[in-house]
Protein backbone atom coordinates (compact mmCIF):
# COMPACT_ATOMS: atom_id res chain seq x y z
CA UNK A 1 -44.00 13.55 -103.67
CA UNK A 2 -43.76 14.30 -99.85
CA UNK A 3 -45.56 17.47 -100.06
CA UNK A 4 -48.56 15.20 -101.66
CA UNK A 5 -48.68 12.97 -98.83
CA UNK A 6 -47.88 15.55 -96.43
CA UNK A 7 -51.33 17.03 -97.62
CA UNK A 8 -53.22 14.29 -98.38
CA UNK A 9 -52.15 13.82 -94.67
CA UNK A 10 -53.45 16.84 -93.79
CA UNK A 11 -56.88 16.71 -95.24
CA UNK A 12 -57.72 13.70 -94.28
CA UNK A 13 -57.04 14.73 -90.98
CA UNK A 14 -59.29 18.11 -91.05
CA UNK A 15 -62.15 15.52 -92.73
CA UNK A 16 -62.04 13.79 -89.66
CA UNK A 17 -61.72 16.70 -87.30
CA UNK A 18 -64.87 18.17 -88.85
CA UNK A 19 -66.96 14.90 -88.83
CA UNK A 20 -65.78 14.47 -85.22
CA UNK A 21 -67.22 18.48 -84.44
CA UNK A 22 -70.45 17.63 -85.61
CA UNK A 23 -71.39 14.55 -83.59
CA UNK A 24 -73.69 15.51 -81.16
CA UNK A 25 -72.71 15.75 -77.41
CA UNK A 26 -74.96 14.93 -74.74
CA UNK A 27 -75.02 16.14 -70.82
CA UNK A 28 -77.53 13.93 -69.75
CA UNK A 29 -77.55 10.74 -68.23
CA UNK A 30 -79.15 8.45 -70.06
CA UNK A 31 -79.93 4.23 -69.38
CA UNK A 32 -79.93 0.95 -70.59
CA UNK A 33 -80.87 -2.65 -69.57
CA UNK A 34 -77.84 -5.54 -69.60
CA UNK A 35 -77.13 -8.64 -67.85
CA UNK A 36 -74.08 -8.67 -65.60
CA UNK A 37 -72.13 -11.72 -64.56
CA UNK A 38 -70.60 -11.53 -61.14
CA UNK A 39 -67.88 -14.24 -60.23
CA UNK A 40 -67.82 -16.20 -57.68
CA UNK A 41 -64.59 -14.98 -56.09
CA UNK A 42 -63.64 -10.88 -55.43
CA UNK A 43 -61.27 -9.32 -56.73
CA UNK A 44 -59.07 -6.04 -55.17
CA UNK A 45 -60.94 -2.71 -55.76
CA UNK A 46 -58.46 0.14 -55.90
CA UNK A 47 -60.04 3.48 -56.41
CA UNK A 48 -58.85 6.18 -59.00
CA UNK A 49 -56.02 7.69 -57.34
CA UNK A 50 -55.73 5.43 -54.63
CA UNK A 51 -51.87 5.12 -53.97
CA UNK A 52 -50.37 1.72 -54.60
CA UNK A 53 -48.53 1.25 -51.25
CA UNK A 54 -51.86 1.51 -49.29
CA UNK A 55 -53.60 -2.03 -49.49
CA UNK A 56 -56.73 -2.79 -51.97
CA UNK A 57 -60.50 -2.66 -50.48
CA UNK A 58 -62.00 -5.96 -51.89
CA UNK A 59 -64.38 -5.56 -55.28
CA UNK A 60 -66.82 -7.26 -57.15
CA UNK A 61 -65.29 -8.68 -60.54
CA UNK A 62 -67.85 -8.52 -63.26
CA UNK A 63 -68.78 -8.41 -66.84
CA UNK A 64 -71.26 -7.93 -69.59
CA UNK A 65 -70.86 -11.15 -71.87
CA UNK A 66 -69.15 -14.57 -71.28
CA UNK A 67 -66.62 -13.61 -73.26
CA UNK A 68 -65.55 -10.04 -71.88
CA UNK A 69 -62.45 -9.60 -69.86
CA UNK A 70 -63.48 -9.24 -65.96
CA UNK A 71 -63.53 -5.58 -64.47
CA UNK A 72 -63.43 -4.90 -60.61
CA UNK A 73 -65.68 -2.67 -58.78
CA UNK A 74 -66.64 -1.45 -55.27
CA UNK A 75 -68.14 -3.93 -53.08
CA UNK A 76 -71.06 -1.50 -53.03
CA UNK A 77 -71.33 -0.84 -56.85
CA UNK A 78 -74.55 -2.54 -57.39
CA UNK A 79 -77.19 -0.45 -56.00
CA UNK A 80 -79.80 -2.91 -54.38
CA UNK A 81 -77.89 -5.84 -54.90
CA UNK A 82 -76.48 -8.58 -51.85
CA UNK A 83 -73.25 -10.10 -52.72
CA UNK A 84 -72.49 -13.63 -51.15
CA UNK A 85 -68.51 -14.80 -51.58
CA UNK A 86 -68.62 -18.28 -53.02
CA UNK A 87 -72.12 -17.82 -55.50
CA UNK A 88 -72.10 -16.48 -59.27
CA UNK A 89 -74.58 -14.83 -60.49
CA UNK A 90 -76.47 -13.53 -63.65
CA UNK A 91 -78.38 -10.31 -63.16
CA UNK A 92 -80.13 -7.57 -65.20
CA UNK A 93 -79.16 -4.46 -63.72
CA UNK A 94 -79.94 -0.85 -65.05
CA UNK A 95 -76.59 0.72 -66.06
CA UNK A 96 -76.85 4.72 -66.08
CA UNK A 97 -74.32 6.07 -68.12
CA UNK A 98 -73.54 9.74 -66.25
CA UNK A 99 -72.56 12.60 -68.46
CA UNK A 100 -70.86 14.60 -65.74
CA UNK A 101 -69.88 13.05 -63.16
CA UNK A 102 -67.07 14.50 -60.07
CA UNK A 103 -64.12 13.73 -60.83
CA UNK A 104 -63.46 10.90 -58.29
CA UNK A 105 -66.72 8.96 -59.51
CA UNK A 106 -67.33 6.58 -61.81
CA UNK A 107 -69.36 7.69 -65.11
CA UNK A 108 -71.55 4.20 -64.76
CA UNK A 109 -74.04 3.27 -62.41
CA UNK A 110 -75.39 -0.39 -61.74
CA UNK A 111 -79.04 -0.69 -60.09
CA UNK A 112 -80.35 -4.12 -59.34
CA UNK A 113 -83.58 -5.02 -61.25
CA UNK A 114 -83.54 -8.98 -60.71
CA UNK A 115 -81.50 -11.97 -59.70
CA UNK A 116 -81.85 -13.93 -63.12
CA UNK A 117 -79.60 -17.31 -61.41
CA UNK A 118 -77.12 -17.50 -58.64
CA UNK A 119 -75.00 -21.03 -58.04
């Protein structure tokens, strides 16, 4: 009875090995449009790698949907785009998903199309 499992097991795991070998990689960047919420207050920014007994840089907290958990990034991490400390806002941004990038980057870029509100 083990032996069964133990290769039912096992050939359910090659199934999904080969399904997972065919999909189809990509190594270029490619784009899409969103809205991005931006809160009101920042949040602290600490880079990949960045030791924890060196103080946080100050980041911009935001988020795809209402809903969605906020995630910090540099103050700078909205190409184009003005922050002002007290205002959210709602904006449709470009995000560029990059297929390589260095290894201290991010793999997403944010570019400012327009300021849909800001209160």
């Amino acid at each position: 009875m083990k032996k069964k499992k133990i290769g039912i097991m096992l050939t359910t795991l090659f199934v999904i090995g080969l399904f997972a070998s065919c999909q189809k990689e990509t190594n270029e960047d490619w784009s899409e449009v969103i809205n991005l919420y931006v809160d009101a207050e920042l949040g602290e920014y600490r880079p990949w790698g960045y030791p924890e007994c060196v103080a946080p840089f100050d980041g911009l907290k935001i988020k795809e949907s209402k809903d969605a958990y906020w995630e910090i990034i540099p103050m700078d991490g909205i190409i184009g785009f003005h922050y002002v400390e007290g205002y959210e806002y709602l904006l449709e941004v470009e995000k560029t998903h990059i297929a390589n990038p260095p290894a201290d980057a991010p793999n997403i870029k944010y570019t400012l199309i327009r300021i849909i509100s800001s209160k």
